[in-house]
Protein backbone atom coordinates (compact mmCIF):
# COMPACT_ATOMS: atom_id res chain seq x y z
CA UNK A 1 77.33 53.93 213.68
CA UNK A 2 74.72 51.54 213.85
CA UNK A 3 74.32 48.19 216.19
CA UNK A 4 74.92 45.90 213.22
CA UNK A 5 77.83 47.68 211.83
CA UNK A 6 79.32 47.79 215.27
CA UNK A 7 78.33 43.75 214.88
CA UNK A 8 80.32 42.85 212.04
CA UNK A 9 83.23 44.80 213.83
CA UNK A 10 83.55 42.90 216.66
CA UNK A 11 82.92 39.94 214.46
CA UNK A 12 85.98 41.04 212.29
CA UNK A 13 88.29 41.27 215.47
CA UNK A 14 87.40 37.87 216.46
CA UNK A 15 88.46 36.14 213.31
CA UNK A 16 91.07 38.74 212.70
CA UNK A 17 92.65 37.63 216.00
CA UNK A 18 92.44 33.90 215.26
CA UNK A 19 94.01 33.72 211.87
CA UNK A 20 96.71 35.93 212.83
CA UNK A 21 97.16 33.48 216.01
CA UNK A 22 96.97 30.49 213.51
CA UNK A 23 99.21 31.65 211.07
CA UNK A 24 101.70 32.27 213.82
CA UNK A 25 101.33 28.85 214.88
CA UNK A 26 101.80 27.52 211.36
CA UNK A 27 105.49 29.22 210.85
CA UNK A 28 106.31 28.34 214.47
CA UNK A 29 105.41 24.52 213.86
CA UNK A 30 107.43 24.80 210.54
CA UNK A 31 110.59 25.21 212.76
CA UNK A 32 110.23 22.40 215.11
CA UNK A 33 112.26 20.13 212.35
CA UNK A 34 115.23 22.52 212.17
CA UNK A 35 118.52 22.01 212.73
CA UNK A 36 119.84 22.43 216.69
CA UNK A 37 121.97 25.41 216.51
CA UNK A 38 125.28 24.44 217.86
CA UNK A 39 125.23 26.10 221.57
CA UNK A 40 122.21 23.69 222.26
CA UNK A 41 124.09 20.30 220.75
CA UNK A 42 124.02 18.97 223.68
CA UNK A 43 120.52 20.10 225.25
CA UNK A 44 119.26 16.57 223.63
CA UNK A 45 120.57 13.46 222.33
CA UNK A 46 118.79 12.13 219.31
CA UNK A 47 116.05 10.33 221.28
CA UNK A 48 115.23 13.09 223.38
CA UNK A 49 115.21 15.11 220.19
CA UNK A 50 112.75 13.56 218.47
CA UNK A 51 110.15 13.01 221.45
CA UNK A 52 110.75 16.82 222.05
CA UNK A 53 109.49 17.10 218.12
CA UNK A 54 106.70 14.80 218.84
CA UNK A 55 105.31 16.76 221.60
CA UNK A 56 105.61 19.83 220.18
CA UNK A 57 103.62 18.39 217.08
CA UNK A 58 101.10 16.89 219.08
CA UNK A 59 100.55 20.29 221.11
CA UNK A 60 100.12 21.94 218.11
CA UNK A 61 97.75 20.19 216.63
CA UNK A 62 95.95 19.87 219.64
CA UNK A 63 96.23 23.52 220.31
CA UNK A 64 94.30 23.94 216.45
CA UNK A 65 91.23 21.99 217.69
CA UNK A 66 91.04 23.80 220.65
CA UNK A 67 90.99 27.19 219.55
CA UNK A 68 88.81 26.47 216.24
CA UNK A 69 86.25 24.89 219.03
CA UNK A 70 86.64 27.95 221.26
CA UNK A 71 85.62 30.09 218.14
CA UNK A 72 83.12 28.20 216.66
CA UNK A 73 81.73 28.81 219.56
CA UNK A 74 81.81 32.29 220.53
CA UNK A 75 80.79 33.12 216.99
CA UNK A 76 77.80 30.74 216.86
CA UNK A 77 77.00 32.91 220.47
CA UNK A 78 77.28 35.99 218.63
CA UNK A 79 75.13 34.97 215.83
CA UNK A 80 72.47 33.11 217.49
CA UNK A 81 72.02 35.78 220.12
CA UNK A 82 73.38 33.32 222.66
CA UNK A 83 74.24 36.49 225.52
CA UNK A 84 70.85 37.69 224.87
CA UNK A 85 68.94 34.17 225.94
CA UNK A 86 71.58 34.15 228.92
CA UNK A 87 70.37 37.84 229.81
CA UNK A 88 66.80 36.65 229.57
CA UNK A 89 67.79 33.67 231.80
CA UNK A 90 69.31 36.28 234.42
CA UNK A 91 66.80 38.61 234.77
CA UNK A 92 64.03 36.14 235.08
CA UNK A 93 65.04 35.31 238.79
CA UNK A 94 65.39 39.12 239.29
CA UNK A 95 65.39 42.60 239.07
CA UNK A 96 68.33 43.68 240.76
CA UNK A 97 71.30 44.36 238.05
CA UNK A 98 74.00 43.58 240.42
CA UNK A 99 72.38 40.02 240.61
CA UNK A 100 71.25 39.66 237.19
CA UNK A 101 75.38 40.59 236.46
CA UNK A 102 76.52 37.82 238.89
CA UNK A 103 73.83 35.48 237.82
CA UNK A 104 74.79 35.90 234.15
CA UNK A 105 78.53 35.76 234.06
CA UNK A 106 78.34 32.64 237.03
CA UNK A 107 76.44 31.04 233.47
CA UNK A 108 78.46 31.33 230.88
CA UNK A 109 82.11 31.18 233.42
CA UNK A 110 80.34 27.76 234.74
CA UNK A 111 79.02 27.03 230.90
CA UNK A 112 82.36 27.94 229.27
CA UNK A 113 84.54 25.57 232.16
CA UNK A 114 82.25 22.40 231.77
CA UNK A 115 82.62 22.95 228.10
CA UNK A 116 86.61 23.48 227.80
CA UNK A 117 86.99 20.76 230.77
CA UNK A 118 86.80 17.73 228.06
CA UNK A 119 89.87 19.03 226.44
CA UNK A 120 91.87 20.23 229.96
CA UNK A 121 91.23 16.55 230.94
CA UNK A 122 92.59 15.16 227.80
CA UNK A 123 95.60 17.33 227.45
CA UNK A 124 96.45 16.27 231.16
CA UNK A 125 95.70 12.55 231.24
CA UNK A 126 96.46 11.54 227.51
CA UNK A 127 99.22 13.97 226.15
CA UNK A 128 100.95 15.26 229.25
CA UNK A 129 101.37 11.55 230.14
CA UNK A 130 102.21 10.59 227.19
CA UNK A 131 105.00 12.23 227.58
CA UNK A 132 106.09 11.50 231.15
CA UNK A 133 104.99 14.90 232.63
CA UNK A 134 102.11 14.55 234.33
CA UNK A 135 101.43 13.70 238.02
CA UNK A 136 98.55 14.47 238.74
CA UNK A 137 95.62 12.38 240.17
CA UNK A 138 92.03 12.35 238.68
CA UNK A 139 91.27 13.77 242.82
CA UNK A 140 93.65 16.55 241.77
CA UNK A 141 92.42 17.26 238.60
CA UNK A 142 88.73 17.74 240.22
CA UNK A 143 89.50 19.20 243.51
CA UNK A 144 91.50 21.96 241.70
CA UNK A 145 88.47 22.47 239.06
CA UNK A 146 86.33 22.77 242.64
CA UNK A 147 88.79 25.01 244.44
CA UNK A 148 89.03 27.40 241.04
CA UNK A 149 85.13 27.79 240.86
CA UNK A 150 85.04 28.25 244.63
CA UNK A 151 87.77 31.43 244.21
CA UNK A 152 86.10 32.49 240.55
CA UNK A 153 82.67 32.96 242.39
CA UNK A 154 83.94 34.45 245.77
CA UNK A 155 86.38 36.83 244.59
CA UNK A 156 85.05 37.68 241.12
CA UNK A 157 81.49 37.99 242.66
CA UNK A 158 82.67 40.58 244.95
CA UNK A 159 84.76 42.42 242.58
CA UNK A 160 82.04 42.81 239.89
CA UNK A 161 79.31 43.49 242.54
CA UNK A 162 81.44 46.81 243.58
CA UNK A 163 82.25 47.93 240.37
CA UNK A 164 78.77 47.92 239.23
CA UNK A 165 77.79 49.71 242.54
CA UNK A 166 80.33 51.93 241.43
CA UNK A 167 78.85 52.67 238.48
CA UNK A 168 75.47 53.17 239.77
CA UNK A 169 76.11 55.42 242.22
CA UNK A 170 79.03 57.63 241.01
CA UNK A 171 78.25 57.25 237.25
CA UNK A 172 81.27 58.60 234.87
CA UNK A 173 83.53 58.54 237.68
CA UNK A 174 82.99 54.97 239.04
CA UNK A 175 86.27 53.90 236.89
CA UNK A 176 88.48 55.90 239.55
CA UNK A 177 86.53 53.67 242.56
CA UNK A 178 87.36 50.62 240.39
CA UNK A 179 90.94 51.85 239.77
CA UNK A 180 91.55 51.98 243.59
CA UNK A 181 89.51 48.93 244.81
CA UNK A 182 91.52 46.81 241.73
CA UNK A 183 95.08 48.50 242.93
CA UNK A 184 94.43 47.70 246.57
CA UNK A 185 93.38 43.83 245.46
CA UNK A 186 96.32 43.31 243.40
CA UNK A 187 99.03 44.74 246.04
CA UNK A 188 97.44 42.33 248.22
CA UNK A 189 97.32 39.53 246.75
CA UNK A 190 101.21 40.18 245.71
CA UNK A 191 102.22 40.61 249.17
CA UNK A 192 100.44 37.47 250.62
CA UNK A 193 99.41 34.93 247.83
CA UNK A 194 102.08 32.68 249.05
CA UNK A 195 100.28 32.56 252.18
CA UNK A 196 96.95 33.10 251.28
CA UNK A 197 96.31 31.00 247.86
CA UNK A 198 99.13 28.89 247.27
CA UNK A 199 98.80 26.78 250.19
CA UNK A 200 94.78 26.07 248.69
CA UNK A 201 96.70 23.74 245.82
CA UNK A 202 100.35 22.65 246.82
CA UNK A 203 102.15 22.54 250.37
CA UNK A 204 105.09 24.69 251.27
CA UNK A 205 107.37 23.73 253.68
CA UNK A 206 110.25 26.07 254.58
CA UNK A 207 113.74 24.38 252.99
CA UNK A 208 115.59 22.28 255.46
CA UNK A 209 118.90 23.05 256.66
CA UNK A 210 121.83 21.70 254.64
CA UNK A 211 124.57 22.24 252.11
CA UNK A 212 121.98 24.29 249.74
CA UNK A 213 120.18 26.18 251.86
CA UNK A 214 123.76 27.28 253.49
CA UNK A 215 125.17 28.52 249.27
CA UNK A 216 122.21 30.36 249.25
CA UNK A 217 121.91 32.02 252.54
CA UNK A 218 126.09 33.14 251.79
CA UNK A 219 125.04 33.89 248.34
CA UNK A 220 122.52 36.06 249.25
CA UNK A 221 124.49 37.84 251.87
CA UNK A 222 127.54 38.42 249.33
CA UNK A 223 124.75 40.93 247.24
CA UNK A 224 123.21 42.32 250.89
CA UNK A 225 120.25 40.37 250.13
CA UNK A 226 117.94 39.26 252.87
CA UNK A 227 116.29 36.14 252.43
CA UNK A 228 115.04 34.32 255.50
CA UNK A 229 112.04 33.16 253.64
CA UNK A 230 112.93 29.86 251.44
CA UNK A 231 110.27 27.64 250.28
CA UNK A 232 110.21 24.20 248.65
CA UNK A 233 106.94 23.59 247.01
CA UNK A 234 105.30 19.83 246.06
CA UNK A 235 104.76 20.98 242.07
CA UNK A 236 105.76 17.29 241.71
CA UNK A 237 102.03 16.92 242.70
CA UNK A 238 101.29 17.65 239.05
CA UNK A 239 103.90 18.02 237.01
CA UNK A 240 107.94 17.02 236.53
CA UNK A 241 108.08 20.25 234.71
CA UNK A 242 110.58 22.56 237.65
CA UNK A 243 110.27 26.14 238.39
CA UNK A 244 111.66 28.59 241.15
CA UNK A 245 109.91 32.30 241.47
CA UNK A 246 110.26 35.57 243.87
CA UNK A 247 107.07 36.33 245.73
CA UNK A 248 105.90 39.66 248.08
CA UNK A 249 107.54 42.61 249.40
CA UNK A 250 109.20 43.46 252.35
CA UNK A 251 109.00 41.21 254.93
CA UNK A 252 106.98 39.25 253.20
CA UNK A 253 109.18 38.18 250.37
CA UNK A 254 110.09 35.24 249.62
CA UNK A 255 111.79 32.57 247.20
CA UNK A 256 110.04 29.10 246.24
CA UNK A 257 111.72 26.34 245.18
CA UNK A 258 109.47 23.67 242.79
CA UNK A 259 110.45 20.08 244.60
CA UNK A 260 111.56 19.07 240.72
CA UNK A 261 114.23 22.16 240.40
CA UNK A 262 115.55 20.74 243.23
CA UNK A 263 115.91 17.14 242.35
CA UNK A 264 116.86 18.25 238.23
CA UNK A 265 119.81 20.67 239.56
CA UNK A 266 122.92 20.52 241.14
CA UNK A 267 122.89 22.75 244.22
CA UNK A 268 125.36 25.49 242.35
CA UNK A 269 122.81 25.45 239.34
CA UNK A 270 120.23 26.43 241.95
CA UNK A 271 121.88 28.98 243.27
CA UNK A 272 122.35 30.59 239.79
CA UNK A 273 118.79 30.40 239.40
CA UNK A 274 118.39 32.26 243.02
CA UNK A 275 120.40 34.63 241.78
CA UNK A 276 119.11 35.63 238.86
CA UNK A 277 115.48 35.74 241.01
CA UNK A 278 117.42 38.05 243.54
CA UNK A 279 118.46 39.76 240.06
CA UNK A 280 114.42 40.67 239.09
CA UNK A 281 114.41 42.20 243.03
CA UNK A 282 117.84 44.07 242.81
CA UNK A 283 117.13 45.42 239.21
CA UNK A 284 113.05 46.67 240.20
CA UNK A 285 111.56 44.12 238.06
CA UNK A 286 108.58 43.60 240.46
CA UNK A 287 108.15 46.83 240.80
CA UNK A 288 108.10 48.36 237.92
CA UNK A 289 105.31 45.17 236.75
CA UNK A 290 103.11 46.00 239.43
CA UNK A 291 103.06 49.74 238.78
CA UNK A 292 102.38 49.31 235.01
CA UNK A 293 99.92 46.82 235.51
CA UNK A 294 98.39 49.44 237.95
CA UNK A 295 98.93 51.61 234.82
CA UNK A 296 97.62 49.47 232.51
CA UNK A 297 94.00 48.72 234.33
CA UNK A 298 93.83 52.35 234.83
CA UNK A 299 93.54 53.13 231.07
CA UNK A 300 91.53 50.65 230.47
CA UNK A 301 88.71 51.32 232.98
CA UNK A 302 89.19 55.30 231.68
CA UNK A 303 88.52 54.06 228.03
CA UNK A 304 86.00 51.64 229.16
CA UNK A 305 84.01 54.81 231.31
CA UNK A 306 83.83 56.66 228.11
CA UNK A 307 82.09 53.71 226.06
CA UNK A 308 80.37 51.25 229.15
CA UNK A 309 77.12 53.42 228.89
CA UNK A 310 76.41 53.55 225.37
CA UNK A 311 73.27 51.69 224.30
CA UNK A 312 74.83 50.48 221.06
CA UNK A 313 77.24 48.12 222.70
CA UNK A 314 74.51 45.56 224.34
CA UNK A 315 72.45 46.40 221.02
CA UNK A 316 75.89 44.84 219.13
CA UNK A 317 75.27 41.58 220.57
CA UNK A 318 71.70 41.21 220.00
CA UNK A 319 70.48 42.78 223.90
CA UNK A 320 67.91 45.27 223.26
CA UNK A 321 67.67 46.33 226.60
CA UNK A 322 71.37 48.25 227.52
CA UNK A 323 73.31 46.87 230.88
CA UNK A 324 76.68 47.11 232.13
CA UNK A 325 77.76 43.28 231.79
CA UNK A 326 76.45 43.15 228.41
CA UNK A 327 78.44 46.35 227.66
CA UNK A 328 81.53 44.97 229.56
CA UNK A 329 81.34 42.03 227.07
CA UNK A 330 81.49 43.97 223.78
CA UNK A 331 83.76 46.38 224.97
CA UNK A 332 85.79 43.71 225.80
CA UNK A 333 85.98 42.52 222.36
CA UNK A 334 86.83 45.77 220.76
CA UNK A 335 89.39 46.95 223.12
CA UNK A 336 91.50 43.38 222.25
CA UNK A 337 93.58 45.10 219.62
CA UNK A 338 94.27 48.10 221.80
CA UNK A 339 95.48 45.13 224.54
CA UNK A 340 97.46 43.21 222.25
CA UNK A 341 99.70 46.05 221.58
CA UNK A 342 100.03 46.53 225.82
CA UNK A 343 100.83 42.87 225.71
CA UNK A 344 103.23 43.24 223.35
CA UNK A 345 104.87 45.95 225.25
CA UNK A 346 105.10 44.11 228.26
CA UNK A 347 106.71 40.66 226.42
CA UNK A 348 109.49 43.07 225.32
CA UNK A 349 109.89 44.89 228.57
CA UNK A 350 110.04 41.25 230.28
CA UNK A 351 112.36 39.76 227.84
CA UNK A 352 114.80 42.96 228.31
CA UNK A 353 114.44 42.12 232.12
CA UNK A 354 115.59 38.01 231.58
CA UNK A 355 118.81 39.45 229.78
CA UNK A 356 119.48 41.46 233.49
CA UNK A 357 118.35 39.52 235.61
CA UNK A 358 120.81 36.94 233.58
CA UNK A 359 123.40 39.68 233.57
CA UNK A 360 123.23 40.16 237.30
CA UNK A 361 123.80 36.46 238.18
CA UNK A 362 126.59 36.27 235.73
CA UNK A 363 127.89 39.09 237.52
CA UNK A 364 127.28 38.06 241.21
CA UNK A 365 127.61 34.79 241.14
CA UNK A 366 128.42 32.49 237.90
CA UNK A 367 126.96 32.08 234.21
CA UNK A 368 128.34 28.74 233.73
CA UNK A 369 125.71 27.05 236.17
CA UNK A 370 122.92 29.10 235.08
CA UNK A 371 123.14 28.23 231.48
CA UNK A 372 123.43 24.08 232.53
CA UNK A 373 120.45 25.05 234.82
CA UNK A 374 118.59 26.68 231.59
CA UNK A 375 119.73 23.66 229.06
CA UNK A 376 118.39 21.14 232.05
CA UNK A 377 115.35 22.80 232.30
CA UNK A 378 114.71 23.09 228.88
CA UNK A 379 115.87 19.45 227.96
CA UNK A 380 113.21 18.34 230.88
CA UNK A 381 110.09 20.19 230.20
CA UNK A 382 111.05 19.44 225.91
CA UNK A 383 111.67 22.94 224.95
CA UNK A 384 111.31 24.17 221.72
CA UNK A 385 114.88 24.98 220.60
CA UNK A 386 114.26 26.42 217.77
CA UNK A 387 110.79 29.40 217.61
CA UNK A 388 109.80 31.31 214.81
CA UNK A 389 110.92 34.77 215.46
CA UNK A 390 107.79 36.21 214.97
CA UNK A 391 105.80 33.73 217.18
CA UNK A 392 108.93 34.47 219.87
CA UNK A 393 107.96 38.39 219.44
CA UNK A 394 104.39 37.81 219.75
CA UNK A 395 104.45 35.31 222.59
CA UNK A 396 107.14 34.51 224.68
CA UNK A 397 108.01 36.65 227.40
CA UNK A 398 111.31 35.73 228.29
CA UNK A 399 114.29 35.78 225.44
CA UNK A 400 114.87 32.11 223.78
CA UNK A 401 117.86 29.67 225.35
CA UNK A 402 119.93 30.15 222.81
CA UNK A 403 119.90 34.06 223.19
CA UNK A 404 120.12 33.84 226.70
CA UNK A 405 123.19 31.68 226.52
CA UNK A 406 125.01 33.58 224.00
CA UNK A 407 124.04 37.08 226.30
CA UNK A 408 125.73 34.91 229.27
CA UNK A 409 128.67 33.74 227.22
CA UNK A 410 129.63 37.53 226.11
């Protein structure tokens, strides 16, 4: 195979990818009219309804202008040689390939973010408050864009740095190094990012004692659940949109409350929520997406150590002279189909986990309260009631509310 058929491959992938994504998007957005099935009558009152439509709409089209900018991009970067010229920019300041790595990705990360911010900035201040969801300050907006480069260049700068060492000094093997260093990172930062990066962006504070945090605690202790660890965060600091999730292992796990799931739910609809979070740590749900995430990167970084030193990959995107971050890049590209189908895999393994979890706090506690919880949260964040099946296969990783209600009505 030559460098320019290899080209036109990665090329095909690219717009393969996007008008599968935009077709999907098309039959989804041809559903947002339909009729509200019958369990979810009273999810919105005609008003609601209609703004719900609206924002949908407007997210879609939105959505189209983003992505067609996103490609037009990265294909006129293919074409005009645009990783080659960043290369060239890279290697002018040196000759060390760990820096020339750093210094190349830090462009086009840095290049890519100042580019996309426009439309991040719009979609926050013009459509999200629009619609009454967003809550977040123009400080915010820029001290998180700060705080996110800050992280990108510490942590990703010391992750690529080791895997190329890696690969210098071990050669074939270096994927095994890479395996272990990106296991070890990713326990860690599942045990502690409550403590270690959440509190960069919102505050926790521990929830106070009262009539909910007294259901819980005797909820939790009716499944022999221990759960010291409760934490309300300020995600009203953003957004309206609510949300509750299970963090860490061990002693270090714990449950966080969004500020807005407290004030949109009665204190039994919270509970129901709780429980079907205790539900994803009863049933192994954590567990079993760490390990296949562990999994997961494995194969990958075994398929990549078969390709990563093969000239023709930085010769595909116009780099005459081979390295391992123009390599990453292509192979990248070309191993998207192969991660779509992973992707896939894990959507269907997640949604099959929602209907437990469900299951288990219909079981242990109530369903009643968990499907006003789901119809609250869905009527406050403007769900789309009605998905596309296929766009629901492709996409969504938890079941849709009307198949999670009619799973907790059986």
């Amino acid at each position: 195979m030559t460098p320019t058929t290899l080209f036109y491959i990665i090329l095909t992938i690219l717009i393969l990818d996007f008008i599968v994504d935009k077709i999907l998007d098309a039959l989804n957005a041809k559903h947002f009219k339909d009729k509200v099935p019958q369990e979810l009558q009273d999810v919105y009152d005609a008003t609601e309804y209609k703004k719900s439509q609206e924002y949908k709409t407007t997210n879609y089209k939105f959505g189209i202008l983003t992505s067609s900018f996103s490609m037009i991009l990265t294909l006129g970067f293919l074409i005009f040689d645009g990783f080659e010229a960043i290369d060239n920019i890279a290697r002018s300041y040196t000759e060390n390939s760990i820096i020339i790595a750093l210094i190349f990705f830090g462009i086009i990360m840095i290049g890519s973010d100042i580019l996309t911010t426009p439309f991040n900035y719009y979609k926050t201040f013009v459509i999200e408050e629009k619609f009454g969801f967003n809550k977040t300050t123009k400080k915010t907006f820029w001290l998180d864009k700060l705080k996110g480069w800050f992280m990108m260049a510490f942590l990703g700068s010391i992750i690529l740095a080791a895997i190329i060492w890696f690969y210098q000094t071990t050669g074939k093997h270096f994927w095994l190094y890479t395996w272990a260093l990106v296991t070890v990172f990713t326990v860690f930062i599942n045990m502690f990012y409550a403590k270690l990066i959440v509190p960069l962006f919102n505050k926790q504070t521990p929830l106070e004692n009262g009539t909910l945090r007294e259901k819980i605690s005797a909820y939790a202790k009716t499944v022999g659940f221990t759960l010291d660890k409760i934490f309300v965060i300020d995600g009203s600091k953003r957004s309206t949109k609510a949300n509750a999730y299970f963090s860490g292992f061990g002693s270090e796990k714990r449950v966080t409350l969004y500020d807005t799931l407290i004030n949109d739910l009665e204190e039994e609809e919270i509970v129901a929520v709780l429980a079907h979070e205790v539900g994803h740590y009863k049933k192994k749900h954590i567990i079993f997406n760490l390990a296949a995430s562990i999994l997961i990167t494995g194969f990958t970084l075994f398929i990549l150590s078969l390709f990563i030193s093969k000239p023709i990959l930085s010769q595909a995107l116009g780099v005459e002279k081979p390295s391992f971050h123009i390599g990453l890049i292509a192979f990248g590209i070309l191993y998207s189909p192969l991660s779509e189908i992973t992707g896939l895999l894990m959507n269907w393994f997640s949604r099959k986990f929602e209907y437990q979890a469900d299951d288990y706090a219909k079981i242990t506690y109530k369903a009643e309260p968990l499907i006003t919880s789901l119809k609250k949260l869905s009527k406050n964040s403007l769900s789309n009631l009605t998905p596309h099946k296929a766009y629901v296969f492709m996409h969504y990783s938890h079941p849709t509310l009307l198949e999670r209600i009619k799973n907790l009505r059986k």
